[in-house]
Protein backbone atom coordinates (compact mmCIF):
# COMPACT_ATOMS: atom_id res chain seq x y z
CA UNK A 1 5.44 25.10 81.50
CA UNK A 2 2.86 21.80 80.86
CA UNK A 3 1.58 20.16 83.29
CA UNK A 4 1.46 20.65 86.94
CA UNK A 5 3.98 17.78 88.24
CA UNK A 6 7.40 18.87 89.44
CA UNK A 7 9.90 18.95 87.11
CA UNK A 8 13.84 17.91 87.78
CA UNK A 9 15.28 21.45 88.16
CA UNK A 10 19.36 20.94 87.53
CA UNK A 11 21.99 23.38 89.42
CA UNK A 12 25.40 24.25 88.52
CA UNK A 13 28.44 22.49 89.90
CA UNK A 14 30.98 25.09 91.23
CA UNK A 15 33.73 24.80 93.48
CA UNK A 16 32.56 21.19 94.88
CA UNK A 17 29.12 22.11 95.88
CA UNK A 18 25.23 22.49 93.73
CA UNK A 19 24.78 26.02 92.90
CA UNK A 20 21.36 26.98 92.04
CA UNK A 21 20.79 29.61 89.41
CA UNK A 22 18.30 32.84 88.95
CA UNK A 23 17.01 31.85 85.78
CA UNK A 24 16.38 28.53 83.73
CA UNK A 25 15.66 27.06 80.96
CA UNK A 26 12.78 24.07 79.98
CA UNK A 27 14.48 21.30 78.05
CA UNK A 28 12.13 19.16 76.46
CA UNK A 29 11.99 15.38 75.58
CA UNK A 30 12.14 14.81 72.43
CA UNK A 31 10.75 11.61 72.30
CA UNK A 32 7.31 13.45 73.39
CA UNK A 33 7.67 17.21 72.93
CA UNK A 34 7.08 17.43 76.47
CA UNK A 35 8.96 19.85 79.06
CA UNK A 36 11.18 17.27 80.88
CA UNK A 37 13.70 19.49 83.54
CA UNK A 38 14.81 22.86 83.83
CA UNK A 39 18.14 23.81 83.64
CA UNK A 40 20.41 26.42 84.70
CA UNK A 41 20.16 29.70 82.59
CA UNK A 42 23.57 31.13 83.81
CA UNK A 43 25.66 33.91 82.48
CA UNK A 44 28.69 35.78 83.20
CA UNK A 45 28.56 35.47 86.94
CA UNK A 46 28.23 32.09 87.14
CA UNK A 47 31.28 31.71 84.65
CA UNK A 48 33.74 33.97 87.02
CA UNK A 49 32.40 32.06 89.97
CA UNK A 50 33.81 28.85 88.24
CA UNK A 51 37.20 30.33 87.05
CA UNK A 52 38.01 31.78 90.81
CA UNK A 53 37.30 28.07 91.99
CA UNK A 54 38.97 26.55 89.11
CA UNK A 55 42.09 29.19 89.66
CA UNK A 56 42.36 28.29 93.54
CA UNK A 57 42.17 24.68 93.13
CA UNK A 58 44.76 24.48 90.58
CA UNK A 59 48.32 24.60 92.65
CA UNK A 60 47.36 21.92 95.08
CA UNK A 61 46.05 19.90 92.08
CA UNK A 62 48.92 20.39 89.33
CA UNK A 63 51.05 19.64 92.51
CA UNK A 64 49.73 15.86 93.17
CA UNK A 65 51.96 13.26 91.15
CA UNK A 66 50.53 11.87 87.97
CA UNK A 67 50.06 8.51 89.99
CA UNK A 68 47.82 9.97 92.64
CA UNK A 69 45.69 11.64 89.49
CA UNK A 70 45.62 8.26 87.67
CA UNK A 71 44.03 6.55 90.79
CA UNK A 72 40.96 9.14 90.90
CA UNK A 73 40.24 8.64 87.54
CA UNK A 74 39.85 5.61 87.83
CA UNK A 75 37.91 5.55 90.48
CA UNK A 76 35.78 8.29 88.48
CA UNK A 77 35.69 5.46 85.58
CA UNK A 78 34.53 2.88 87.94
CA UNK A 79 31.75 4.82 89.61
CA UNK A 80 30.36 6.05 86.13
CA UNK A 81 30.35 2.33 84.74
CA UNK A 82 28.63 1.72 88.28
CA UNK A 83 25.64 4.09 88.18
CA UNK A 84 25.04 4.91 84.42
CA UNK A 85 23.88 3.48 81.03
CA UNK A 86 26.33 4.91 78.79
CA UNK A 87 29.96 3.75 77.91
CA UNK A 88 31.83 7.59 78.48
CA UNK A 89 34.03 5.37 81.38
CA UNK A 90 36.02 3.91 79.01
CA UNK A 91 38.01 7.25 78.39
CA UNK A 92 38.21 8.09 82.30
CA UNK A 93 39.95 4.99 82.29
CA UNK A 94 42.40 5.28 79.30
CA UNK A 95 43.47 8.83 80.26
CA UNK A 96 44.31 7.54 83.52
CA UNK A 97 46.72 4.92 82.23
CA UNK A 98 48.15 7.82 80.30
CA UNK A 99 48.91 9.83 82.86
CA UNK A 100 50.20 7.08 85.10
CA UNK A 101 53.00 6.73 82.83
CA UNK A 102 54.15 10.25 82.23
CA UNK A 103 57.45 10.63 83.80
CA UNK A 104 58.24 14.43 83.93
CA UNK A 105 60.99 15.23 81.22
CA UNK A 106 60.70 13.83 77.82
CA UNK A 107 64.27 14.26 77.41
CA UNK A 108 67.31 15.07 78.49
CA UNK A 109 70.61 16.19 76.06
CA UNK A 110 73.70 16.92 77.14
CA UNK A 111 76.47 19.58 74.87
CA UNK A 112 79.35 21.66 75.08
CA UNK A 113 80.46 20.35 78.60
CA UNK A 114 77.95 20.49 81.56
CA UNK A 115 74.76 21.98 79.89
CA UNK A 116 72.07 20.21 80.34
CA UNK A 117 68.54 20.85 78.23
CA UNK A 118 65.58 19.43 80.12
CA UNK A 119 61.83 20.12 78.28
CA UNK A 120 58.56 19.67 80.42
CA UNK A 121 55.39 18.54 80.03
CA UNK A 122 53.41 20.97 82.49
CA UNK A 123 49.21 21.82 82.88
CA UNK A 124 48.13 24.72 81.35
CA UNK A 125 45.86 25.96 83.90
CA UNK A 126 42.11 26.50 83.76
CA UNK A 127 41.00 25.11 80.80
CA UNK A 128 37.11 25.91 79.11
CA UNK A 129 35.38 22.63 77.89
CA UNK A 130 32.51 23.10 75.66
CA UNK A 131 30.64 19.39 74.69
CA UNK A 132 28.07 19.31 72.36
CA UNK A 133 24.21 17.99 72.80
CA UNK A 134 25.03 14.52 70.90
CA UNK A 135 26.95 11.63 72.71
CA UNK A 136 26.63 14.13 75.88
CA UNK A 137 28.30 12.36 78.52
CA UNK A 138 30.28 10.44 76.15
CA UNK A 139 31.99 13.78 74.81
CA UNK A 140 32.16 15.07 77.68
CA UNK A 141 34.31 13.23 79.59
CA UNK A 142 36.48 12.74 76.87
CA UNK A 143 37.52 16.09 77.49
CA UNK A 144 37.43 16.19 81.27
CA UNK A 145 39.55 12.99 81.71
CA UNK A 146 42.46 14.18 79.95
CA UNK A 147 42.23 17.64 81.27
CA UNK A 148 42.79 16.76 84.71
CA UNK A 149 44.93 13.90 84.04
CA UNK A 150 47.43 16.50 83.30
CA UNK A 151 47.46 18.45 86.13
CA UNK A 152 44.78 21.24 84.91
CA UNK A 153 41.07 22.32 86.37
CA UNK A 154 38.64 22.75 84.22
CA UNK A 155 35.36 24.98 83.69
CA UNK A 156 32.77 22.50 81.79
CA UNK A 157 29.91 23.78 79.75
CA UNK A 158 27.68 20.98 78.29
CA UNK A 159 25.03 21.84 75.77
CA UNK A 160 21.89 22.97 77.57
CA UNK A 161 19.44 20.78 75.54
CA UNK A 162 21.53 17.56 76.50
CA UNK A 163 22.42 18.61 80.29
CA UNK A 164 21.18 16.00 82.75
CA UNK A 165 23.94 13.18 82.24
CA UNK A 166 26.64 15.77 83.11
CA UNK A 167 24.44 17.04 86.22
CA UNK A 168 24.37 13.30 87.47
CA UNK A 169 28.74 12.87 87.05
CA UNK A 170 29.30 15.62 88.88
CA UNK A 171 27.64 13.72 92.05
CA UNK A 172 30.42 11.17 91.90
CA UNK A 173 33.11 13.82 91.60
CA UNK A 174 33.46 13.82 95.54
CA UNK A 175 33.11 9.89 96.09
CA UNK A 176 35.83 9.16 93.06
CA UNK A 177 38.59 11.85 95.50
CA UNK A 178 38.14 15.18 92.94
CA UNK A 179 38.85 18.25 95.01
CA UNK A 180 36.53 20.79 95.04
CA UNK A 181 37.53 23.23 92.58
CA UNK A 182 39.11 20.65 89.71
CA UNK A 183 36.03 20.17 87.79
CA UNK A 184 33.31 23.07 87.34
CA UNK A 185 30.23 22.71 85.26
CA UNK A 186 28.30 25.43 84.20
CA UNK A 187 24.99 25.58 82.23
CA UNK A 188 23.31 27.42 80.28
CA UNK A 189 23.28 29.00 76.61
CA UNK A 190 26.28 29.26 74.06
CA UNK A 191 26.09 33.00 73.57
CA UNK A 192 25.38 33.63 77.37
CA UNK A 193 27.69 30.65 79.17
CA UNK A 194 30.15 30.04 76.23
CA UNK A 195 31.20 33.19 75.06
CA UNK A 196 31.44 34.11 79.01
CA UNK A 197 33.76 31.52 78.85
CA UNK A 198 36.09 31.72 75.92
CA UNK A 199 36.54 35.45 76.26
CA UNK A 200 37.89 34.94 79.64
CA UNK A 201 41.39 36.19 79.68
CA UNK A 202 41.97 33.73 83.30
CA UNK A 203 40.88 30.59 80.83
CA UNK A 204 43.86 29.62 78.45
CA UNK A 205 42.65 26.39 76.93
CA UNK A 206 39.86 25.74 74.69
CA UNK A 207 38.94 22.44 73.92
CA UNK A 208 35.12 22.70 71.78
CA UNK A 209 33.42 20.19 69.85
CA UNK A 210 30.52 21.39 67.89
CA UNK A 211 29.38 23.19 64.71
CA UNK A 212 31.95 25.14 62.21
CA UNK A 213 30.21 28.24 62.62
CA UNK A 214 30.21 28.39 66.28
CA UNK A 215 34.14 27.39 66.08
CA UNK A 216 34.49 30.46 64.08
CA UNK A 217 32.84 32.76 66.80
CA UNK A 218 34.75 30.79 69.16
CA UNK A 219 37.74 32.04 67.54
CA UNK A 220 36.78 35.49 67.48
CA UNK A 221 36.41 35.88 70.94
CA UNK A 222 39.67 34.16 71.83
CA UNK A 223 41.72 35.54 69.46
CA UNK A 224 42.75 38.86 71.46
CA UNK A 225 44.29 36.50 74.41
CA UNK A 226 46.24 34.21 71.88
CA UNK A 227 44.20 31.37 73.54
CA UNK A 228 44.45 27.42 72.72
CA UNK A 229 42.09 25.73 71.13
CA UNK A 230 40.83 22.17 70.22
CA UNK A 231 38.35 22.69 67.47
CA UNK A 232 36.57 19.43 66.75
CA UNK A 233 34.01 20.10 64.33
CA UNK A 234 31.39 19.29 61.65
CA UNK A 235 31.72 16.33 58.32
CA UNK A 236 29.92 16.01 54.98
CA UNK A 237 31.33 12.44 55.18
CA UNK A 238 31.47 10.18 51.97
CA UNK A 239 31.01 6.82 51.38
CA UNK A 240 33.22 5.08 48.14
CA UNK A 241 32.18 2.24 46.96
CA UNK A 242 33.69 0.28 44.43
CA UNK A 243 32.58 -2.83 41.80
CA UNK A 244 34.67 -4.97 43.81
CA UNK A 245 33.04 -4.21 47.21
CA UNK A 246 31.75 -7.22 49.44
CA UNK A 247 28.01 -5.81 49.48
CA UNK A 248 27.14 -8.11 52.26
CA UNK A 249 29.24 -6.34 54.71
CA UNK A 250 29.02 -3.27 52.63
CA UNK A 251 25.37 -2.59 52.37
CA UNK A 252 24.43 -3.14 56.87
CA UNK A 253 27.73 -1.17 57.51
CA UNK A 254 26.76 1.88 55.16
CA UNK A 255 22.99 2.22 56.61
CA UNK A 256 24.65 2.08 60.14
CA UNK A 257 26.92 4.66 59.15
CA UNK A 258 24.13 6.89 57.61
CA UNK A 259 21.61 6.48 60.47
CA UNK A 260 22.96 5.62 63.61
CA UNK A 261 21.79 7.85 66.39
CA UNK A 262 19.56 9.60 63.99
CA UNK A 263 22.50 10.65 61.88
CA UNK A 264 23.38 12.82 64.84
CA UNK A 265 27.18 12.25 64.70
CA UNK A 266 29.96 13.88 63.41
CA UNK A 267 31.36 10.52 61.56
CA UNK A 268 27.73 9.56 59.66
CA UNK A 269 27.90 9.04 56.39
CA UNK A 270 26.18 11.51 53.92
CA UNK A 271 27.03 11.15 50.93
CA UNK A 272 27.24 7.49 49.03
CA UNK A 273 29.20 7.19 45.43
CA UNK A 274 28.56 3.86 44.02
CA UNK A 275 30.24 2.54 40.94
CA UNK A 276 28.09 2.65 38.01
CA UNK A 277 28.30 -0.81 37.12
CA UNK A 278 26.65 -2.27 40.23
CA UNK A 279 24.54 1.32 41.23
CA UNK A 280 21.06 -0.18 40.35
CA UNK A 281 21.68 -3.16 42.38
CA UNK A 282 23.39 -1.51 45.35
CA UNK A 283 20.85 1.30 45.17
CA UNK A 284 17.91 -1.63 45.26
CA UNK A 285 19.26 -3.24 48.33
CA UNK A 286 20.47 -0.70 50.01
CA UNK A 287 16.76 1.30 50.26
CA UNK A 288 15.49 -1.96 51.23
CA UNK A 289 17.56 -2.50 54.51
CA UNK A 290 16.82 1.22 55.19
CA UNK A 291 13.14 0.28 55.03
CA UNK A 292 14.01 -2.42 58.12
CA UNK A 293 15.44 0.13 60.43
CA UNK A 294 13.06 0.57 62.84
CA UNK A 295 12.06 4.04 64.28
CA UNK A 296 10.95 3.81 68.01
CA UNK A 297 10.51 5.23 71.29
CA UNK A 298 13.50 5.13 73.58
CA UNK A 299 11.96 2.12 75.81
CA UNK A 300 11.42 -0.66 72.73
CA UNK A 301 14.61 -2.22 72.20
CA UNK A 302 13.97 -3.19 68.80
CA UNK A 303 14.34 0.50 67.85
CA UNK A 304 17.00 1.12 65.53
CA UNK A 305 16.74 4.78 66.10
CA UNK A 306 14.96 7.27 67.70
CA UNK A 307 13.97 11.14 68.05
CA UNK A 308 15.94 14.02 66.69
CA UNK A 309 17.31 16.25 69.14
CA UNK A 310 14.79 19.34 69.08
CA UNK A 311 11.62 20.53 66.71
CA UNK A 312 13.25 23.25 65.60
CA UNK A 313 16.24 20.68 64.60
CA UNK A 314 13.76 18.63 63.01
CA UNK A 315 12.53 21.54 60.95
CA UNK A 316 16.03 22.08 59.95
CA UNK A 317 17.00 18.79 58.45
CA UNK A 318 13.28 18.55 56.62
CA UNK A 319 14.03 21.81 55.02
CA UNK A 320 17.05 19.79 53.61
CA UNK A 321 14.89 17.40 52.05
CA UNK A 322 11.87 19.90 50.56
CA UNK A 323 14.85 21.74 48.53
CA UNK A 324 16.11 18.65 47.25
CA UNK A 325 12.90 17.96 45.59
CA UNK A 326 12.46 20.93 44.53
CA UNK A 327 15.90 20.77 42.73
CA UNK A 328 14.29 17.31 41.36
CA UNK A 329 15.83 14.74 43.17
CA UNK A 330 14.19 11.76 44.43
CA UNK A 331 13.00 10.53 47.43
CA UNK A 332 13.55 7.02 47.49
CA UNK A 333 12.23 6.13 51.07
CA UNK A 334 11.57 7.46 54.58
CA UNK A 335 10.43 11.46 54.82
CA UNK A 336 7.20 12.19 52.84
CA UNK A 337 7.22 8.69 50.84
CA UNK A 338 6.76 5.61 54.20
CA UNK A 339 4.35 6.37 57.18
CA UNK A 340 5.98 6.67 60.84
CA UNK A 341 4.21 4.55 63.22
CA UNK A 342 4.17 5.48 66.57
CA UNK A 343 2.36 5.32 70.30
CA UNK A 344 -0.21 8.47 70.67
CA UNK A 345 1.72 9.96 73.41
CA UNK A 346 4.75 10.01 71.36
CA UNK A 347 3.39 11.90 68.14
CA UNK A 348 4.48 15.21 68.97
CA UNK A 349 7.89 13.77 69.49
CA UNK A 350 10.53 14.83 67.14
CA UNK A 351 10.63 11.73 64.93
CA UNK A 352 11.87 11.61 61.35
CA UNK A 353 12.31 8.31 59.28
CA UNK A 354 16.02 7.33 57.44
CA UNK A 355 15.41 8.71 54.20
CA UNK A 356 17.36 8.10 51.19
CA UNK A 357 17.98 10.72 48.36
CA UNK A 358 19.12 9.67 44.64
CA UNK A 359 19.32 11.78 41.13
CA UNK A 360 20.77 14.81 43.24
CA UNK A 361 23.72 16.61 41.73
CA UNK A 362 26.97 17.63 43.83
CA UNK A 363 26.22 21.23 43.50
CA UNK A 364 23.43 20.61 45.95
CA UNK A 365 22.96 21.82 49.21
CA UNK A 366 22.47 18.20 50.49
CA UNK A 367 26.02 17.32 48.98
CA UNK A 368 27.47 20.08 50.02
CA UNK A 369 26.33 21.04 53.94
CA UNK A 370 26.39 19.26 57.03
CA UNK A 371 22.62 18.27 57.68
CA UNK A 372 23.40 16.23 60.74
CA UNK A 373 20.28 13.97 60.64
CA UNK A 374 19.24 10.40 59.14
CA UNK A 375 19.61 11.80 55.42
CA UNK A 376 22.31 10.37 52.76
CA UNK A 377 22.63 10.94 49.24
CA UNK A 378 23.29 8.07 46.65
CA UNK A 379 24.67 9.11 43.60
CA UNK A 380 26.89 7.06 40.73
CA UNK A 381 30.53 7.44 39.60
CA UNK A 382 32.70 5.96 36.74
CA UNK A 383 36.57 6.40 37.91
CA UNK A 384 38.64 6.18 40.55
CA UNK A 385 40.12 9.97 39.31
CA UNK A 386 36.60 11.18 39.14
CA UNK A 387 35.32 9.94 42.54
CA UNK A 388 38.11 11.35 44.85
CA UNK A 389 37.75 14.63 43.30
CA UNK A 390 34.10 14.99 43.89
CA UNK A 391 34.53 13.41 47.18
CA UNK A 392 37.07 16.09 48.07
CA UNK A 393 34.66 18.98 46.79
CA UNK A 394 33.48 19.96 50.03
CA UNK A 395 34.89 22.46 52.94
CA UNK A 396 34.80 19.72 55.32
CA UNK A 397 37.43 16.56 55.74
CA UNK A 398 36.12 14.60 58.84
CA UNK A 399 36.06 10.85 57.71
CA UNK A 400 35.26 8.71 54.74
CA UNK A 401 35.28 4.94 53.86
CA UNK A 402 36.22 3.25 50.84
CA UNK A 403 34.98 -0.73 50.13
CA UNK A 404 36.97 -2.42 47.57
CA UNK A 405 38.46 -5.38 47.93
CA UNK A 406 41.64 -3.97 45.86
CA UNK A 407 44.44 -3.29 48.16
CA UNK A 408 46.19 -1.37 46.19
CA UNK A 409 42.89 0.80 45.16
CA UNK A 410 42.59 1.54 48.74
CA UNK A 411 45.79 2.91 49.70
CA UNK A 412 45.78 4.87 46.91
CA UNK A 413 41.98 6.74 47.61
CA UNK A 414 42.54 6.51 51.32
CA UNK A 415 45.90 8.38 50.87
CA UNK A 416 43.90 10.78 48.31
CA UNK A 417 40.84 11.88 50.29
CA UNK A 418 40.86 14.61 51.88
CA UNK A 419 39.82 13.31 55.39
CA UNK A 420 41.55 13.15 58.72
CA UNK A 421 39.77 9.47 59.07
CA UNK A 422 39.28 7.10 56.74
CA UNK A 423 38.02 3.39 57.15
CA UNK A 424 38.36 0.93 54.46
CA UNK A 425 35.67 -2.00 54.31
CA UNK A 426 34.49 -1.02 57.60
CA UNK A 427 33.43 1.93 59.89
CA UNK A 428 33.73 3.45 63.29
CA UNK A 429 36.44 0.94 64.65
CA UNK A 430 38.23 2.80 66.92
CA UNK A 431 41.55 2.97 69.34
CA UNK A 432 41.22 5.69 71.63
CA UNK A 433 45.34 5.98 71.76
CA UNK A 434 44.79 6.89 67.90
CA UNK A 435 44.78 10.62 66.75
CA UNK A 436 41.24 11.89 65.86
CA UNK A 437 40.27 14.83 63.40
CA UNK A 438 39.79 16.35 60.72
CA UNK A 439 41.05 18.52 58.02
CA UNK A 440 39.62 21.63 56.28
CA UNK A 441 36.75 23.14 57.90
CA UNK A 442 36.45 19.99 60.03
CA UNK A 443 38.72 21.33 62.94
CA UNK A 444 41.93 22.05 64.51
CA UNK A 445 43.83 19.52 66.62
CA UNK A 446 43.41 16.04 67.67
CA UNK A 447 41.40 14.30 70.10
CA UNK A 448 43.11 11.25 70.74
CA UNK A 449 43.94 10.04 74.34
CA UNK A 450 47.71 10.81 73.67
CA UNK A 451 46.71 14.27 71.87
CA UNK A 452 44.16 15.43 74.19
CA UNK A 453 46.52 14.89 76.79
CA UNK A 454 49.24 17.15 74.98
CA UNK A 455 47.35 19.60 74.19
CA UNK A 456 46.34 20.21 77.73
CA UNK A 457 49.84 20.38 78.51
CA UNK A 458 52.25 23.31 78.07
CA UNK A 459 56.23 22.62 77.05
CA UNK A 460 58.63 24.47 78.94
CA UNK A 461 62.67 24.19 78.31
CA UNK A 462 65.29 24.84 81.02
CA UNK A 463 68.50 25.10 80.25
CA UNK A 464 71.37 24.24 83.07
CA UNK A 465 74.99 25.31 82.95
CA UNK A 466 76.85 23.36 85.62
């Protein structure tokens, strides 16, 4: 471990109280390379310890009205938008409106004299959340809040290289009124941590956002207890842009989308297909607004971006870009062609400049897998037939935009694509109330406020002869 200065040493957060752990892990800054806390390195002890608490806390829980749950949500919301930076309150507070409104049955039909059908809406019990290391707290929450709006506990594992922001919620769980018990966090490793807790035969629900691959495993494990599961996953998103396209709003809105957070969402953009006729010039301006995105350490706030998530992440999206060159595409800007400027101390850091490939063919690795980092592709098309089929040529089916200033072109790609999301002349506007997902290999379910909230919900019909 560098350095001789102590380091923030997290613990896990069972049954109300800090739990500390055997083992641990370093997790590193990426902004410097440097060892910045240690964090819990837990297994399948630490997971059992978390489903008994989660198990015992659920009848007096489930029991409360949805009323009294709305109020400590919101609470929750208020103390997060109190003591942190980032913006996960707002869905503490929307899935607290939802809940205040639920009202038991959702219906009630009466036949063949006095027979009455009544169907609930009831929790489904412990419930295994499993966040990923981007947007930490931000993902997070979004599946906490609707979890235990509906009556269930959970058993929280956040993504050890991303786990401090959970680590500091969980000290507000007792000031917002959450009973020890309700929420459980847990850290540590996906094979140690998660698969302790999705083969868990006590732990019904599954609600995991993350990679496709570790979705399938995922599925594997909970297959033999005909588990749940939320499975919001990966996107090889494209970018259509037609002739017609304002390039104004067009050009700032599609570097966003490519770079934002280092590329390090599921929504980025990836790919680009420009219309022939106007390629040359969007290609021209487009390189040159990447050029003015600044990469910078996470205290200048002129930074447009900052450090990857880990080296060996790093390694893994540079790979990306060596095999496109070697397939003979070009490098238009950022990795290998402009120089990264940055303080001594921050050298080692796990910086990477937006970078912009062109002449690449769709067969490509870089058209065709999820590289997750500030990489897009820019490649021409001729027809509107020819575009949504190479669009559509990928397992994935996340999101996609379209600029046109057609109407009637847009309905008919947007209907066309093969993408649980699409935004026309525009990207990431979004109502949390709205369904979110993807098709193909992008996922099962949806993660809107509504959906969450069903899907951590179980229906049960009673039938009543009088």
């Amino acid at each position: 471990m560098a350095g001789t200065k102590a380091l923030l040493t997290l613990e896990n957060f069972i049954n109300g109280k800090f739990v500390p752990c055997n083992s641990y892990l370093d997790s590193y800054d990426p902004s410097t390379g440097e060892v910045y806390c240690r964090v819990p390195n837990s297994g399948k002890e630490e997971i059992e310890a978390a489903v008994e608490a989660a198990r015992a806390a659920f009848p007096g829980w489930s029991a409360r009205s949805p009323q009294e749950r709305s109020q400590v949500l919101h609470r929750l919301a208020d103390l997060l938008e109190q003591s942190l930076e980032e913006l996960a309150q707002a869905e503490s507070r929307d899935q607290g409106d939802e809940v205040s409104g639920w009202r038991g049955p959702r219906f009630r039909l009466r036949e063949l004299g006095y027979v009455y059908h009544h169907v609930f809406s009831i929790p489904g019990e412990a419930a295994g959340l499993i966040s990923p290391w981007n947007l930490p707290l931000y993902l997070l929450t979004w599946k906490v809040a609707p979890a235990i709006a509906a009556g269930n506990t959970v058993i929280a594992k956040p993504s050890e290289l991303t786990s401090v922001t959970a680590w500091m919620m969980c000290k507000l769980l007792e000031k917002a009124g959450v009973p020890p018990g309700v929420v459980n966090i847990v850290f540590g490793t996906g094979p140690r941590v998660g698969e302790a807790l999705v083969s868990h035969p006590e732990v019904p629900l599954i609600s995991f956002t993350g990679s496709q691959p570790t979705a399938e495993r995922i599925t594997q494990l909970s297959a033999p207890h005909c588990k749940k599961l939320s499975l919001e996953l990966g996107g090889k998103n494209p970018a259509i842009i037609f002739e017609d396209a304002n390039l104004e709003e067009c050009i700032p809105t599609t570097v966003r989308s490519s770079f934002a957070n280092q590329g390090e969402i599921c929504l980025c953009t990836s790919r680009i297909f420009v219309q022939k006729s106007i390629y040359s010039e969007f290609l021209e301006k487009f390189v040159q607004a990447t050029r003015m995105w600044k990469v910078g350490i996470p205290s200048d706030p002129s930074a447009s971006m900052g450090a990857l998530i880990s080296k060996a992440h790093l390694e893994k999206v540079r790979s990306y870009i060596k095999r496109a060159r070697l397939e003979g595409a070009q490098i238009l800007c950022g990795e290998g062609v402009d120089t990264l400027s940055l303080p001594p101390r921050n050298c080692a850091g796990y910086f990477m400049l937006p970078t912009v490939i062109t002449d690449i063919k769709d067969e490509s690795c870089c058209m065709k897998e999820e590289i997750f980092g500030p990489v897009t592709c820019v490649v021409p098309f001729e027809s509107e037939d020819e575009v949504i089929q190479r669009a559509n040529s990928v397992k994935y089916g996340l999101a996609a935009t379209v600029w046109s200033s057609n109407v009637g072109r847009i309905h008919r790609v947007a209907k066309k694509l093969q993408s649980g999301l699409v935004w026309t002349n525009c990207w990431l506007i979004r109502e949390l109330n709205l369904p979110f997902g993807g098709m193909k290999s992008s996922g099962v379910g949806r993660e809107g406020a509504k959906d969450s909230y069903e899907f951590f919900t179980e229906v049960k019909t009673i039938t009543i002869k009088h």
